[in-house]
C-alpha atoms as a PDB file:
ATOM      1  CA  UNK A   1     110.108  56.731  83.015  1.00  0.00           C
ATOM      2  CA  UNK A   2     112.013  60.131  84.017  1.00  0.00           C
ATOM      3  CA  UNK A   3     109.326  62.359  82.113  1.00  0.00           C
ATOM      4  CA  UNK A   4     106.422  60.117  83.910  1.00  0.00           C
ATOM      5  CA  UNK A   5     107.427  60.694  87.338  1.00  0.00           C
ATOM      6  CA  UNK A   6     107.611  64.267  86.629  1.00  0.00           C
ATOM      7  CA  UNK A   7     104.430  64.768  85.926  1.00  0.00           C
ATOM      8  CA  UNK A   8     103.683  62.414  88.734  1.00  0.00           C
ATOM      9  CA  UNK A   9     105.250  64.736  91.103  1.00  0.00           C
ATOM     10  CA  UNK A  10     104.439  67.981  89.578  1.00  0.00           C
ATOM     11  CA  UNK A  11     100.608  66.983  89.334  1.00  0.00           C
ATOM     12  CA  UNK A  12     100.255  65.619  92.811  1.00  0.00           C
ATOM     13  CA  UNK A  13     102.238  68.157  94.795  1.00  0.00           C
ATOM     14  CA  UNK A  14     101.396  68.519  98.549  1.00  0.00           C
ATOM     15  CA  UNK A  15      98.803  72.301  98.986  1.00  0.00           C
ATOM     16  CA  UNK A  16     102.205  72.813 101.705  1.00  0.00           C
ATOM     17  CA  UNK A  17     104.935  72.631  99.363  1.00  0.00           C
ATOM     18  CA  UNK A  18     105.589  75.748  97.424  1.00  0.00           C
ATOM     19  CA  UNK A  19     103.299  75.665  94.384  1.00  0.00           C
ATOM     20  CA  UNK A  20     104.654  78.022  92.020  1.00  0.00           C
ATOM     21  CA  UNK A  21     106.678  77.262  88.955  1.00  0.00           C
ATOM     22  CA  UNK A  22     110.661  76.605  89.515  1.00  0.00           C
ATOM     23  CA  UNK A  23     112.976  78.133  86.728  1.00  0.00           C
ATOM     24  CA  UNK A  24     113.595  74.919  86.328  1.00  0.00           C
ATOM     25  CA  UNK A  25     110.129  73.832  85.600  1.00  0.00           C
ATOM     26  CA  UNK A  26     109.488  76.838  83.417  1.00  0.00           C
ATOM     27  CA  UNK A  27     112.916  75.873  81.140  1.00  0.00           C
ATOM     28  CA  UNK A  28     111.464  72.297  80.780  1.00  0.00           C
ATOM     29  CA  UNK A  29     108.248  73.271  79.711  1.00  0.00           C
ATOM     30  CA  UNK A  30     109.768  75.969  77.473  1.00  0.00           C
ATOM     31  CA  UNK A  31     111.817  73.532  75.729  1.00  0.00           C
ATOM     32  CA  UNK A  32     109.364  70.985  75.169  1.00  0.00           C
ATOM     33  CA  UNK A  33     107.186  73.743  73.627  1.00  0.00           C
ATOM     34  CA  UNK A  34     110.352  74.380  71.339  1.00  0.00           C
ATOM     35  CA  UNK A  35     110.524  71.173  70.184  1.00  0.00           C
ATOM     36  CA  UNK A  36     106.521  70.606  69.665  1.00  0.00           C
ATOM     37  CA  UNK A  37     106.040  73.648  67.149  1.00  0.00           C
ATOM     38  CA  UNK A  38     109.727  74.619  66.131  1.00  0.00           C
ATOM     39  CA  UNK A  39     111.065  78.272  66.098  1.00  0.00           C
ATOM     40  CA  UNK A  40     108.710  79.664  63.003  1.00  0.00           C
ATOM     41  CA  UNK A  41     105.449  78.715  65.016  1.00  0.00           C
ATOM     42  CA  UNK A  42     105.456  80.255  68.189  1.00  0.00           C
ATOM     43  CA  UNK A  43     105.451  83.743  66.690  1.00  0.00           C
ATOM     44  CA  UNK A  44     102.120  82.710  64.589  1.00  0.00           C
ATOM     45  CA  UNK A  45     100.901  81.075  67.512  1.00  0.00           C
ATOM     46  CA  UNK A  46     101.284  83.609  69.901  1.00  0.00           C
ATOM     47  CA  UNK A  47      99.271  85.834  67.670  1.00  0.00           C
ATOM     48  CA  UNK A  48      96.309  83.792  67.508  1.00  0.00           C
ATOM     49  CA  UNK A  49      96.094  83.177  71.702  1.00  0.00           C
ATOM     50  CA  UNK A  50      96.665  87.317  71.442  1.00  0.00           C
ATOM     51  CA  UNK A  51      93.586  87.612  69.054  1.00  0.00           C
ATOM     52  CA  UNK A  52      91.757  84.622  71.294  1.00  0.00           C
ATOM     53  CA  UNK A  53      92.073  86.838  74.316  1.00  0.00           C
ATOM     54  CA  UNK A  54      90.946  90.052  72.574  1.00  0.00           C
ATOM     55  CA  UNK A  55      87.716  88.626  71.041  1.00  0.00           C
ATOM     56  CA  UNK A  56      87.267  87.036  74.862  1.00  0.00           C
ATOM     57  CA  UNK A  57      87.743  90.545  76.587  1.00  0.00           C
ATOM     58  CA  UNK A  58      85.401  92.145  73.765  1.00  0.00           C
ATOM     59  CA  UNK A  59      82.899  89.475  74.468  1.00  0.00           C
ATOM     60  CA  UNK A  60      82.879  90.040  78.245  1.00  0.00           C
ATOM     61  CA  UNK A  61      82.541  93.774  78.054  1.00  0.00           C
ATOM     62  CA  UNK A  62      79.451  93.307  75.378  1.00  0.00           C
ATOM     63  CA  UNK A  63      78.015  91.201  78.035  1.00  0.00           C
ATOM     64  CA  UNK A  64      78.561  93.714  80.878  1.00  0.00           C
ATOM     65  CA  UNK A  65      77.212  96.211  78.330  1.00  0.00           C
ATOM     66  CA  UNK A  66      74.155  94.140  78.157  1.00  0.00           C
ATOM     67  CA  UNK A  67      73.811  93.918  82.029  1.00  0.00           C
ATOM     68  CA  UNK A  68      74.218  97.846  82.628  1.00  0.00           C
ATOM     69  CA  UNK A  69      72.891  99.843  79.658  1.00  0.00           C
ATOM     70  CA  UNK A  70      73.094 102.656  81.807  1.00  0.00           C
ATOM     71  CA  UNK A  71      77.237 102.016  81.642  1.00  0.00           C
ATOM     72  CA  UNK A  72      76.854 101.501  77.429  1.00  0.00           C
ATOM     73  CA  UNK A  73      75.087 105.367  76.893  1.00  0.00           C
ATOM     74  CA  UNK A  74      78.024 106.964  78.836  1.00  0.00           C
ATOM     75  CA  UNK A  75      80.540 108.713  76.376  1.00  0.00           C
ATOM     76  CA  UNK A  76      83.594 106.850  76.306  1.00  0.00           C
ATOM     77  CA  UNK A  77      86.949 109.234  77.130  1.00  0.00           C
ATOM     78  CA  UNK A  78      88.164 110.680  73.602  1.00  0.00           C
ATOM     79  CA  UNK A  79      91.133 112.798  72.906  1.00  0.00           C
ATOM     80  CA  UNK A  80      90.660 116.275  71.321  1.00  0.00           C
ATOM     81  CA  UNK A  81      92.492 117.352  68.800  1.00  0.00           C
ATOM     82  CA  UNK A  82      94.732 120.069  69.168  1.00  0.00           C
ATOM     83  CA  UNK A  83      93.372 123.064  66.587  1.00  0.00           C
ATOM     84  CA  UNK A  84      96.609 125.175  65.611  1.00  0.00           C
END
């Protein structure tokens, strides 16, 4: 009953009241997300939403590529190595 009327509140809160996260809010969740997938799994799982949001990043700059070839024949910033 507790957990429903959380979400109640959280999900229905008033555009005046302040909308950000509480610590307290972000400990709950954080907890709950403990419990769900256990210590081992977060690691594993924070590496596939890392290589999620790569491949989504490469995608949109393909599609910008597409939009502007003039912006995909420009020479992208290299370093030079240093001849000794």
């Amino acid at each position: 009953m507790a957990v429903s009327t959380f979400i109640r509140n959280f999900a229905f809160r008033n555009q005046n009241d302040n909308s950000m996260l509480g610590t307290q809010e972000i400990i709950i969740i954080a907890l709950v997300i403990l419990l769900l997938f256990g210590g081992k799994k977060i690691p594993e799982l924070m590496k596939g939403l890392g290589k999620g949001v790569k491949s989504f990043k490469d995608g949109v700059n393909g599609i910008e590529q597409d939009l502007d070839p003039d912006q995909a024949n420009k020479p992208k910033k290299q370093t030079e190595a240093k001849e000794d």
